[in-house]
C-alpha atoms as a PDB file:
ATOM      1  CA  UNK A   1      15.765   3.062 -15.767  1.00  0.00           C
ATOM      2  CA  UNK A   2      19.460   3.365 -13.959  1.00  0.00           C
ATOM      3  CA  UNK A   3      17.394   6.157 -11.424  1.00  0.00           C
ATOM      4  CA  UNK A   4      14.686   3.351 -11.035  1.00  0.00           C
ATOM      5  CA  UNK A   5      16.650   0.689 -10.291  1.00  0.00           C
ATOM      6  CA  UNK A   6      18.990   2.544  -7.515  1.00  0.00           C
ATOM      7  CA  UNK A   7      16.013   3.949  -5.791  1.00  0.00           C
ATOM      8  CA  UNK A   8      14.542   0.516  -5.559  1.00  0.00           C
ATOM      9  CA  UNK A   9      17.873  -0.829  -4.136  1.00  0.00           C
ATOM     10  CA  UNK A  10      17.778   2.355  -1.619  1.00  0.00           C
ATOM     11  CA  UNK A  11      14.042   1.432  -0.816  1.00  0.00           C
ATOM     12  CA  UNK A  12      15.199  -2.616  -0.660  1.00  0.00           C
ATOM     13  CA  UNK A  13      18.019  -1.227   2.227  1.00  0.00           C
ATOM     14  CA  UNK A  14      15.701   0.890   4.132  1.00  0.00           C
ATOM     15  CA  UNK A  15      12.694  -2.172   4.626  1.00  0.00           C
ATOM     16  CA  UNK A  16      15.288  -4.412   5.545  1.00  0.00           C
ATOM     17  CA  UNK A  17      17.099  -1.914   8.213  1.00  0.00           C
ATOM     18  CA  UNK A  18      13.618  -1.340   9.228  1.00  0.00           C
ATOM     19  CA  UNK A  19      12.582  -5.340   9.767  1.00  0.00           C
ATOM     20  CA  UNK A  20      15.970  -5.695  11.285  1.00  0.00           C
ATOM     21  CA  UNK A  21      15.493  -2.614  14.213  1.00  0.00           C
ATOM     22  CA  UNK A  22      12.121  -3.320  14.754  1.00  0.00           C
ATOM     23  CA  UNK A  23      12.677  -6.760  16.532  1.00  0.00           C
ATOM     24  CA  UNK A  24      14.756  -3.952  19.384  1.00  0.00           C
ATOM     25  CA  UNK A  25      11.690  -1.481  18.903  1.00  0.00           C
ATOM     26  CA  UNK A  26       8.385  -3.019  18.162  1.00  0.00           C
ATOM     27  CA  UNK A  27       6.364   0.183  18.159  1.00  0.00           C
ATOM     28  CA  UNK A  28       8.936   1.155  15.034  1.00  0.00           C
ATOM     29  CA  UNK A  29       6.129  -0.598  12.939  1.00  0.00           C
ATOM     30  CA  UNK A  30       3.126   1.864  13.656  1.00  0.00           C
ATOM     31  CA  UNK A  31       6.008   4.676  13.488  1.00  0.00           C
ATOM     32  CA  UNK A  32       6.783   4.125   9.982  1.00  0.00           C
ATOM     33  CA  UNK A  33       3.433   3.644   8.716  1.00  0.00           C
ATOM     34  CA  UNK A  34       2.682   6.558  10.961  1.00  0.00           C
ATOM     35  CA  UNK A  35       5.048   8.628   8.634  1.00  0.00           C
ATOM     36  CA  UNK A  36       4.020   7.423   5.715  1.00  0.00           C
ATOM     37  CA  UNK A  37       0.164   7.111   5.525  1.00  0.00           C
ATOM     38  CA  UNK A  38       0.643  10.685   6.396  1.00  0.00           C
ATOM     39  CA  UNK A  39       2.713  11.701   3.813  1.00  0.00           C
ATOM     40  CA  UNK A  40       0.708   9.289   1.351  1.00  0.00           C
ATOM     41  CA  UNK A  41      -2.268  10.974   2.710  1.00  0.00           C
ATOM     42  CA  UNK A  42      -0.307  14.600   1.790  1.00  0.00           C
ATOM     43  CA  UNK A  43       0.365  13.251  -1.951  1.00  0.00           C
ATOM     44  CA  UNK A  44      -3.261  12.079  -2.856  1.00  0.00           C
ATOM     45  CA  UNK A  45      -5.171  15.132  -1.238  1.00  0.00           C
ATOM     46  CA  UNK A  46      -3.170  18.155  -2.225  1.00  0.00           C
ATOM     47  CA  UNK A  47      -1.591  16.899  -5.626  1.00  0.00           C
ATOM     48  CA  UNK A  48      -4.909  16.101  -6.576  1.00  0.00           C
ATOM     49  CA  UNK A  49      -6.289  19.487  -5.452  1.00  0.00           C
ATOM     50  CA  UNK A  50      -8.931  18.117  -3.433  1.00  0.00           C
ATOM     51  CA  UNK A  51      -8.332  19.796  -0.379  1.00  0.00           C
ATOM     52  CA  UNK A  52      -7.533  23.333  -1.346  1.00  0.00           C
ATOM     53  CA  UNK A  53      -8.597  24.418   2.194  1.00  0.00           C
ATOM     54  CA  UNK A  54      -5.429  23.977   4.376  1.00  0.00           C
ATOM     55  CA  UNK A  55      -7.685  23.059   7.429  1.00  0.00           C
ATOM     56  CA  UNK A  56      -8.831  20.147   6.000  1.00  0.00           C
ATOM     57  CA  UNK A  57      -5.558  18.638   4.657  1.00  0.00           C
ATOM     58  CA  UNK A  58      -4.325  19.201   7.859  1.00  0.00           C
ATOM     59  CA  UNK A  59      -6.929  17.869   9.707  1.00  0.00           C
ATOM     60  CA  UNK A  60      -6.523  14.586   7.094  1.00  0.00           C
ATOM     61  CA  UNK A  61      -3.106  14.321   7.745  1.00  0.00           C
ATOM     62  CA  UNK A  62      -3.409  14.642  11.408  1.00  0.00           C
ATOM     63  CA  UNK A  63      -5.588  11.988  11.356  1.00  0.00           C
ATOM     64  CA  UNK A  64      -3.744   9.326   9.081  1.00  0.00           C
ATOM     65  CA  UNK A  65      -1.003   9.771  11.359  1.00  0.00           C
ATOM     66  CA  UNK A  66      -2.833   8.861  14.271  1.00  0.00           C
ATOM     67  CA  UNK A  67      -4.755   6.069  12.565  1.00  0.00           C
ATOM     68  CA  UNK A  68      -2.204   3.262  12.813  1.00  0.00           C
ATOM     69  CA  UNK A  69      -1.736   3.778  16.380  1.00  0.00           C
ATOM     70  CA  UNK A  70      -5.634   3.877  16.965  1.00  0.00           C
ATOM     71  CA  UNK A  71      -5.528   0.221  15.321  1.00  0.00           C
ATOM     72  CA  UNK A  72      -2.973  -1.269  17.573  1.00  0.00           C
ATOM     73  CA  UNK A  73      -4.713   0.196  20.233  1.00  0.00           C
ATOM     74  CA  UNK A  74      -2.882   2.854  21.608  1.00  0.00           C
ATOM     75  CA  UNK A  75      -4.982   5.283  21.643  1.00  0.00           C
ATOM     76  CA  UNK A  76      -9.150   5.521  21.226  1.00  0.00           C
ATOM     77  CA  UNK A  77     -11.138   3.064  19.137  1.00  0.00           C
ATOM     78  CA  UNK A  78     -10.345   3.012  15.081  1.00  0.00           C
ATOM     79  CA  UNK A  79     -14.338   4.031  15.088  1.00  0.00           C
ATOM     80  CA  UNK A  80     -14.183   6.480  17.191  1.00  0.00           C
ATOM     81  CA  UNK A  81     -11.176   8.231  15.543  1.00  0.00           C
ATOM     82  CA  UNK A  82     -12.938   8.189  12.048  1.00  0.00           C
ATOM     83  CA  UNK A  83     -15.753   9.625  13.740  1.00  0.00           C
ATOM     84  CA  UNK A  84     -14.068  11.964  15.054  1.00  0.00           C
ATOM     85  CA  UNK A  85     -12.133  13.249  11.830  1.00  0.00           C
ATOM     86  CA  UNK A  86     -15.402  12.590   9.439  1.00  0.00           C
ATOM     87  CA  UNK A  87     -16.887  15.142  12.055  1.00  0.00           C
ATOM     88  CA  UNK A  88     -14.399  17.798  11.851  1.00  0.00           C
ATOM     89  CA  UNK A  89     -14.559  17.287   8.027  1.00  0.00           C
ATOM     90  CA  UNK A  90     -18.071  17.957   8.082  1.00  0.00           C
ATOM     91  CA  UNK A  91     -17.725  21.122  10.263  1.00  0.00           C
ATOM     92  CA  UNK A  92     -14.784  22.234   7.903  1.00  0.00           C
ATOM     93  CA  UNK A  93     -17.507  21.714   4.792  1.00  0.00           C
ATOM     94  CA  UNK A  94     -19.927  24.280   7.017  1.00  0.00           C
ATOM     95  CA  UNK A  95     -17.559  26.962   7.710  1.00  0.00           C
ATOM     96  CA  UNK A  96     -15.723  26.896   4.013  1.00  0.00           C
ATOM     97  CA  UNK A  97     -19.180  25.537   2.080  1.00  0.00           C
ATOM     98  CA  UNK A  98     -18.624  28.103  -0.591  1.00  0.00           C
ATOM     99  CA  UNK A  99     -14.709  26.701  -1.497  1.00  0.00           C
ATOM    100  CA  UNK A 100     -15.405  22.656  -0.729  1.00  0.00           C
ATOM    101  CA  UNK A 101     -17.652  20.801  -2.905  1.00  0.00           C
ATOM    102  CA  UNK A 102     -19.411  18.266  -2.225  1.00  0.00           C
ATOM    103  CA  UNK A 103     -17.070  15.632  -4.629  1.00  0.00           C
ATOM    104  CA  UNK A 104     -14.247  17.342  -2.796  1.00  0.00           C
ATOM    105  CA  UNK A 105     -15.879  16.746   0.524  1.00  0.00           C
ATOM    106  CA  UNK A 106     -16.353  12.829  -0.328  1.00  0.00           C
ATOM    107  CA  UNK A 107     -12.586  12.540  -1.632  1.00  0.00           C
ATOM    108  CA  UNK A 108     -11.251  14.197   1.640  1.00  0.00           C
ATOM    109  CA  UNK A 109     -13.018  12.327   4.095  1.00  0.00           C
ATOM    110  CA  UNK A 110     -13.421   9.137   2.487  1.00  0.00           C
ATOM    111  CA  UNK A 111      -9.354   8.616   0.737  1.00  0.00           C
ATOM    112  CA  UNK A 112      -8.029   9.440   4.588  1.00  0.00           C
ATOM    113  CA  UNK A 113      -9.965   6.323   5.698  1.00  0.00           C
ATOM    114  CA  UNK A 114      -8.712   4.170   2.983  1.00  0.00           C
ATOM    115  CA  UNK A 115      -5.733   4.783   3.280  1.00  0.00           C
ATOM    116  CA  UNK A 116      -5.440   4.378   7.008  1.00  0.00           C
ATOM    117  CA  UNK A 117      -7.019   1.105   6.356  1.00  0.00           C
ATOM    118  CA  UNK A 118      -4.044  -0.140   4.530  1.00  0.00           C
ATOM    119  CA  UNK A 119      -1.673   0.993   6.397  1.00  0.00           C
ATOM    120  CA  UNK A 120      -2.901  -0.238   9.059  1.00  0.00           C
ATOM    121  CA  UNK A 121      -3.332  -3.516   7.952  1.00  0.00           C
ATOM    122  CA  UNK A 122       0.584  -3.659   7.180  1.00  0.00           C
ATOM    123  CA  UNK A 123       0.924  -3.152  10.431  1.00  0.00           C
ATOM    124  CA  UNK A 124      -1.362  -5.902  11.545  1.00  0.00           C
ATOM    125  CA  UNK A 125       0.129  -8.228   9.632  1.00  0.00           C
ATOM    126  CA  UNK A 126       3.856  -7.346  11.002  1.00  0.00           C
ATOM    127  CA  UNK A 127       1.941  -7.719  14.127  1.00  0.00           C
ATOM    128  CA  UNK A 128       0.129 -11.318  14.022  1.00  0.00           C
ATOM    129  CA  UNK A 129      -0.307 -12.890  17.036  1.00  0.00           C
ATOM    130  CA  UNK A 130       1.893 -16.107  15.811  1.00  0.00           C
ATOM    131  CA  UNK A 131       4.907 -14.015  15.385  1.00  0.00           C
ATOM    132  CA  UNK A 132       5.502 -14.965  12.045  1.00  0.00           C
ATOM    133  CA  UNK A 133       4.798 -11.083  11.092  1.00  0.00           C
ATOM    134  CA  UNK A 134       8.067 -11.243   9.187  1.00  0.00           C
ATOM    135  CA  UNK A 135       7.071 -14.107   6.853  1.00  0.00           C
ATOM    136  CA  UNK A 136       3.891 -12.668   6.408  1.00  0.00           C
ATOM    137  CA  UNK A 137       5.218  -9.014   5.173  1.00  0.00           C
ATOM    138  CA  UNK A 138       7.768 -11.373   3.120  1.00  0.00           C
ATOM    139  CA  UNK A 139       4.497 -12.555   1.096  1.00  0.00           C
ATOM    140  CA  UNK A 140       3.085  -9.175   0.563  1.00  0.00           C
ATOM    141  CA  UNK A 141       6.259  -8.086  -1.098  1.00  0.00           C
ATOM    142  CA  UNK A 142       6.019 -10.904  -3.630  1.00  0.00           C
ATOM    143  CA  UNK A 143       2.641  -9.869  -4.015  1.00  0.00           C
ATOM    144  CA  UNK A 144       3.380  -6.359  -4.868  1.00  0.00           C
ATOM    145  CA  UNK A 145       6.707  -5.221  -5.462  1.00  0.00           C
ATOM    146  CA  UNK A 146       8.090  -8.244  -7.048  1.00  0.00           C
ATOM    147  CA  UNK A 147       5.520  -8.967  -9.029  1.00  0.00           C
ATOM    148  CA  UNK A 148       5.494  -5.113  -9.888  1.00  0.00           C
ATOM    149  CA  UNK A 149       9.519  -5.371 -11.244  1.00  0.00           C
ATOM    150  CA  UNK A 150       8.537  -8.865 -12.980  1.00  0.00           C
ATOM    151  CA  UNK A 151       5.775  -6.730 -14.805  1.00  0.00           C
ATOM    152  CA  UNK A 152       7.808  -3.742 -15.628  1.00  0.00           C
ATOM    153  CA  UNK A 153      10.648  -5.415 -16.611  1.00  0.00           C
ATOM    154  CA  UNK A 154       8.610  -8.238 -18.993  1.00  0.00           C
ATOM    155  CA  UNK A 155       6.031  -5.532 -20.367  1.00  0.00           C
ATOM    156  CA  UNK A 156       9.058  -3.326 -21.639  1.00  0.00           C
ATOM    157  CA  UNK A 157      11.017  -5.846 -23.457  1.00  0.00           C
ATOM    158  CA  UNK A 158       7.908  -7.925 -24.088  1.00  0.00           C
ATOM    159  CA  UNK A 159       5.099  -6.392 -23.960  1.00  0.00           C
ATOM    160  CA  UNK A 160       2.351  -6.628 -26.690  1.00  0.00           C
ATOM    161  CA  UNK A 161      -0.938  -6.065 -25.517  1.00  0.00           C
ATOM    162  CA  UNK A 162      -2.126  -3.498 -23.759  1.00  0.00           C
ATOM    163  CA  UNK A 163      -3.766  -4.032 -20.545  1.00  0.00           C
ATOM    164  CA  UNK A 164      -5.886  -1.069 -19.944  1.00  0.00           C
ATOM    165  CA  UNK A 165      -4.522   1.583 -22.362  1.00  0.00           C
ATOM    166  CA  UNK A 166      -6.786   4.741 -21.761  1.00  0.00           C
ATOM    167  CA  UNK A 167      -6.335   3.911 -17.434  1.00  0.00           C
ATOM    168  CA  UNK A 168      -2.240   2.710 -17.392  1.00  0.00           C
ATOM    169  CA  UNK A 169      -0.978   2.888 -21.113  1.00  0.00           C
ATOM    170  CA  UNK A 170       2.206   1.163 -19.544  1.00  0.00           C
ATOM    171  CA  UNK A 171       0.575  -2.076 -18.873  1.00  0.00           C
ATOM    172  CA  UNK A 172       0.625  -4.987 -20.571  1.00  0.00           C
ATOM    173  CA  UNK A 173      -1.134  -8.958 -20.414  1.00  0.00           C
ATOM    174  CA  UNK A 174       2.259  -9.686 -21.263  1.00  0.00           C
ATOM    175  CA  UNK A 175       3.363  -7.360 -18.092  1.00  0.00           C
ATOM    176  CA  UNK A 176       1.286  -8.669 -16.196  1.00  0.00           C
ATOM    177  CA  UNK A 177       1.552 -12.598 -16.647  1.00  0.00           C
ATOM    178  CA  UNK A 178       5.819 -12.294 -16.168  1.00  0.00           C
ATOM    179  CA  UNK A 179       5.123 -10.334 -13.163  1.00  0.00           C
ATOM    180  CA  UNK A 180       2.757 -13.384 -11.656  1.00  0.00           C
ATOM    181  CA  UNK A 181       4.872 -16.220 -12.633  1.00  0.00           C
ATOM    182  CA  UNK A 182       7.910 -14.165 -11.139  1.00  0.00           C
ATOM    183  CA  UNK A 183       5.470 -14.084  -7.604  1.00  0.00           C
ATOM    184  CA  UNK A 184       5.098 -17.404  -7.898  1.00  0.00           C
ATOM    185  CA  UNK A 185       9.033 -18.545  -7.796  1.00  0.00           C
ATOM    186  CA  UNK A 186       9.361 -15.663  -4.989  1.00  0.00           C
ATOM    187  CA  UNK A 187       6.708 -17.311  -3.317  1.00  0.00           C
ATOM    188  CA  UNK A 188       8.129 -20.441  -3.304  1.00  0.00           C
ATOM    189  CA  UNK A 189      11.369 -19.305  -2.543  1.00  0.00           C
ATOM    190  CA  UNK A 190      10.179 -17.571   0.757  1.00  0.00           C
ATOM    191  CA  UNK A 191       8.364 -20.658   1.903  1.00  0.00           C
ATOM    192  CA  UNK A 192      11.192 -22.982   1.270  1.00  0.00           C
ATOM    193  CA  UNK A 193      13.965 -20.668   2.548  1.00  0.00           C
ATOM    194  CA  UNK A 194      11.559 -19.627   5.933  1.00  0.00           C
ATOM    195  CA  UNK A 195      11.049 -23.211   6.519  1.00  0.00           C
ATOM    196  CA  UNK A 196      14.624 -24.729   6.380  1.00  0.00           C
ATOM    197  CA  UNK A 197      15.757 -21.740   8.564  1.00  0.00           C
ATOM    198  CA  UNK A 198      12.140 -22.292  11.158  1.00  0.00           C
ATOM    199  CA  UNK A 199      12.149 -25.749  10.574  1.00  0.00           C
ATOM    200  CA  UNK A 200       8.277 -24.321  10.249  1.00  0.00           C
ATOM    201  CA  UNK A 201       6.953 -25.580   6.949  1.00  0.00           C
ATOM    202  CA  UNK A 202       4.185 -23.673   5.206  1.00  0.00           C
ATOM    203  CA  UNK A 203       1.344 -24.849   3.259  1.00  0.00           C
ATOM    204  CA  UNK A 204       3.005 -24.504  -0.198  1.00  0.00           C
ATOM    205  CA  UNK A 205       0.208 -25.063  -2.371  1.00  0.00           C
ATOM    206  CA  UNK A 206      -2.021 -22.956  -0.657  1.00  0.00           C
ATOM    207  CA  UNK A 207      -0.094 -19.879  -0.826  1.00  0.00           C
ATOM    208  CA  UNK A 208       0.773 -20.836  -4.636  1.00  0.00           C
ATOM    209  CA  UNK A 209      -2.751 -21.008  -5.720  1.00  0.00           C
ATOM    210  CA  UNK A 210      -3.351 -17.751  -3.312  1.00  0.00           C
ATOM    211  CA  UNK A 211      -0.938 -16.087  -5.300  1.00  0.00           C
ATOM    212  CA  UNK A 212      -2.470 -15.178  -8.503  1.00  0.00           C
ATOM    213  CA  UNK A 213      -5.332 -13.799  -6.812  1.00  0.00           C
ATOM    214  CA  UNK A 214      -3.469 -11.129  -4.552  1.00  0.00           C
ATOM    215  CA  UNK A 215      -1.479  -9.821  -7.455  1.00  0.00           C
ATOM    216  CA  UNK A 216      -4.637  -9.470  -8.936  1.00  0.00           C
ATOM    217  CA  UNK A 217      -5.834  -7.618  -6.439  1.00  0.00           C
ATOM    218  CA  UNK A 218      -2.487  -5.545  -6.536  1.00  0.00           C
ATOM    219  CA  UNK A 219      -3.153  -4.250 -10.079  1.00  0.00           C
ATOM    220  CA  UNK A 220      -6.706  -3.513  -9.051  1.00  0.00           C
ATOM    221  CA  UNK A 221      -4.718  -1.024  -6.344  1.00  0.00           C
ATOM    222  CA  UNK A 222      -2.615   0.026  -8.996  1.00  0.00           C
ATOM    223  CA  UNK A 223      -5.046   0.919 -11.682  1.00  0.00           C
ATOM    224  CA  UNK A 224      -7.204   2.794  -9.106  1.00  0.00           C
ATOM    225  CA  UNK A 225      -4.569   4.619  -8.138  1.00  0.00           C
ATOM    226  CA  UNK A 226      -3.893   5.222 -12.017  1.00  0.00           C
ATOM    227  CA  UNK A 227      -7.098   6.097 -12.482  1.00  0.00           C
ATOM    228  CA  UNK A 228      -7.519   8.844  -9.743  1.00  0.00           C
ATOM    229  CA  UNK A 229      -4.261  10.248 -11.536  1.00  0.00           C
ATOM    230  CA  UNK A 230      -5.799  10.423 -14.917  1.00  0.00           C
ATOM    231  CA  UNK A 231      -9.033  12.297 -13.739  1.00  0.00           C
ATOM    232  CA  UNK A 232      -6.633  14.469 -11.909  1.00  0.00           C
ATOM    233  CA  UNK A 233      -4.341  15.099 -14.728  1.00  0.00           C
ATOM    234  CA  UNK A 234      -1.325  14.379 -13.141  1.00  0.00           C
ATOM    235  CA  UNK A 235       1.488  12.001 -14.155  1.00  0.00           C
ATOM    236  CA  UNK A 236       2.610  11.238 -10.137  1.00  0.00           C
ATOM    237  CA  UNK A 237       1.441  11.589  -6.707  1.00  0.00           C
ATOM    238  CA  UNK A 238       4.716  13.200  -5.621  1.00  0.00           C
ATOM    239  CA  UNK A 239       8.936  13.195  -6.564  1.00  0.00           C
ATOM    240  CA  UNK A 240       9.840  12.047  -2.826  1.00  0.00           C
ATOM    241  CA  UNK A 241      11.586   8.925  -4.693  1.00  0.00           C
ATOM    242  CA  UNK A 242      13.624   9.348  -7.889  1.00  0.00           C
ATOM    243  CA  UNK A 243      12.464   7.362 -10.639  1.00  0.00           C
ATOM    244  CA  UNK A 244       9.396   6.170  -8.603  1.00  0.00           C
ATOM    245  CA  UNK A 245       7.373   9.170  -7.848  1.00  0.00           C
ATOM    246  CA  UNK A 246       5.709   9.872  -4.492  1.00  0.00           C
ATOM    247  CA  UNK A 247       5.315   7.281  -1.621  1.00  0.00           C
ATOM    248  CA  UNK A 248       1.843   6.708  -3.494  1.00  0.00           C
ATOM    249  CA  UNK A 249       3.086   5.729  -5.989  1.00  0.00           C
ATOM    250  CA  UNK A 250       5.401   3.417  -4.748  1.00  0.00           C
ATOM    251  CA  UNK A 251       2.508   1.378  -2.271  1.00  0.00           C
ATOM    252  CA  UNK A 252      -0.179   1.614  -4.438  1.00  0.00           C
ATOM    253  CA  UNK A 253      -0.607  -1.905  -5.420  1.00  0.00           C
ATOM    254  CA  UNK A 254      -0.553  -2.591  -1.314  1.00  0.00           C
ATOM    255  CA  UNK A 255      -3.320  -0.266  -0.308  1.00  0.00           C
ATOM    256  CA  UNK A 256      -5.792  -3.330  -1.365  1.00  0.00           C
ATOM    257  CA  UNK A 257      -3.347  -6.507  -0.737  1.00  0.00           C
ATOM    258  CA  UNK A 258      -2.710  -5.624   2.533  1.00  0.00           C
ATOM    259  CA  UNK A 259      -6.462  -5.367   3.762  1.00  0.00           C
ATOM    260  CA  UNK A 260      -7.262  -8.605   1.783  1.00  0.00           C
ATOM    261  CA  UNK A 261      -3.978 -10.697   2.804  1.00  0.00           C
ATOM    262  CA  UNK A 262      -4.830  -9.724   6.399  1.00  0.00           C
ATOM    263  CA  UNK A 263      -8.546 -11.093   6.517  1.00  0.00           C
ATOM    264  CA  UNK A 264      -7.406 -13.961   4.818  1.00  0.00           C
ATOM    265  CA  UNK A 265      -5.151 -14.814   7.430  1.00  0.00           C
ATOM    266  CA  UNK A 266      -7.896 -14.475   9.835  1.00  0.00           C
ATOM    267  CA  UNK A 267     -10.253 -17.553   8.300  1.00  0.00           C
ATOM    268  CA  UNK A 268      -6.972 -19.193   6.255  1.00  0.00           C
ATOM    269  CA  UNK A 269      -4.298 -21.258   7.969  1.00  0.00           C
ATOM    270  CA  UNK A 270      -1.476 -21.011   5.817  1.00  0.00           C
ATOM    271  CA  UNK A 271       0.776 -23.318   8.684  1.00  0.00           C
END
């Protein structure tokens, strides 16, 4: 636990030295997430052993570290791109048909694209055209990674009942619930604290009610995540962070809030 709680101090100090340079760098953002969809990308595909052909992990990893800057626009359309790598995917299939199934085929071209997705979407949201980008990424860390500790730390001194024991035997409703209510006092904290320093005043309720749902949806990231393990039979996606795992790992409860928390923005006005 003393390895798990200094890497997640390490890992509090390198998002905040991030926030704090990218107001002097704003491409930083699609940098980073650059980096590390790529290296996510790395963990799932080749710890997994679903790209045994180094062609196509390269060619996946190539293209998760392009994806970011596709969605800001840097570079060709975010359609066009995942054209472009589902193609060379395909041809990869052709020329190594006899070492790629067709499962294998599916998991490499279709994980890539997830991923990317959520990554992506981080950087969207750093990104919104309000500027409040660093209130918004505020949120998704109470959505995930505080309401992650809150479980952890409830479900081992707590925990009861299991949660779902054959996908995440770790889990518990106990977990679970202490990491919410946790959220929720984050939450509120963020709002209050954002406001007084803004004079900007969010809609409290809104994002109180909204956030039960997106740590739902964060355990839904999780357990898929957990589950892709299992059938893998692997314990982590990687031992880049001590105590954590992989980068995987680490985001997994993200790869789904992001997406979601950024379309809600689009139809929600949380101001």
């Amino acid at each position: 636990m003393k390895t798990r709680i200094l890497s997640g101090i390490a890992i509090v100090a390198l998002v905040i030295g991030f926030l704090w340079a990218r107001e002097y760098y704003s491409p930083l953002a699609e940098i980073c997430m650059a980096a590390l969809n790529a290296v996510a990308c790395y963990e799932m595909l080749w710890r997994t052993g679903r790209a045994k052909v180094p062609a196509v992990l390269a060619v996946a990893v190539l293209y998760s570290a392009m994806a970011p800057f596709a969605y800001s626009g840097y570079f060709l359309a975010p359609a066009l791109l995942g054209c472009i790598f589902v193609l060379l995917e395909i041809l990869l299939m052709l020329r190594y048909h006899s070492r790629i199934s067709a499962e294998s085929f599916g998991f490499a071209a279709g994980m890539p694209i997830l991923l990317s997705y959520a990554f992506s979407a981080l950087v969207a949201l750093l990104n919104r055209p309000d500027g409040r980008g660093l209130f918004y990424f505020l949120l998704l860390f109470s959505f995930s990674s505080v309401a992650d500790t809150g479980a952890y730390f409830v479900g081992s001194f707590c925990g009861k009942h299991k949660l779902c024991p054959v996908i995440s035997p770790k889990k518990t409703v106990e977990g679970v619930a202490g990491g919410m209510v946790l959220s929720l006092i984050v939450t509120a904290l963020i709002v209050f604290i954002y406001g007084s320093i803004t004079g900007v005043q969010a809609r409290l309720w809104l994002l109180l009610a909204l956030t039960p749902v997106f740590c739902a949806i964060g355990i839904c990231g999780d357990l898929f995540a957990s589950c892709i393990k299992r059938s893998a039979g692997i314990k982590d996606y990687g031992n880049l962070i001590p105590g954590h795992g992989g980068i995987l790992d680490r985001v997994d409860s993200i790869l789904l809030i992001a997406p979601a928390l950024d379309l809600t923005l689009r139809y929600v006005e949380v101001f």
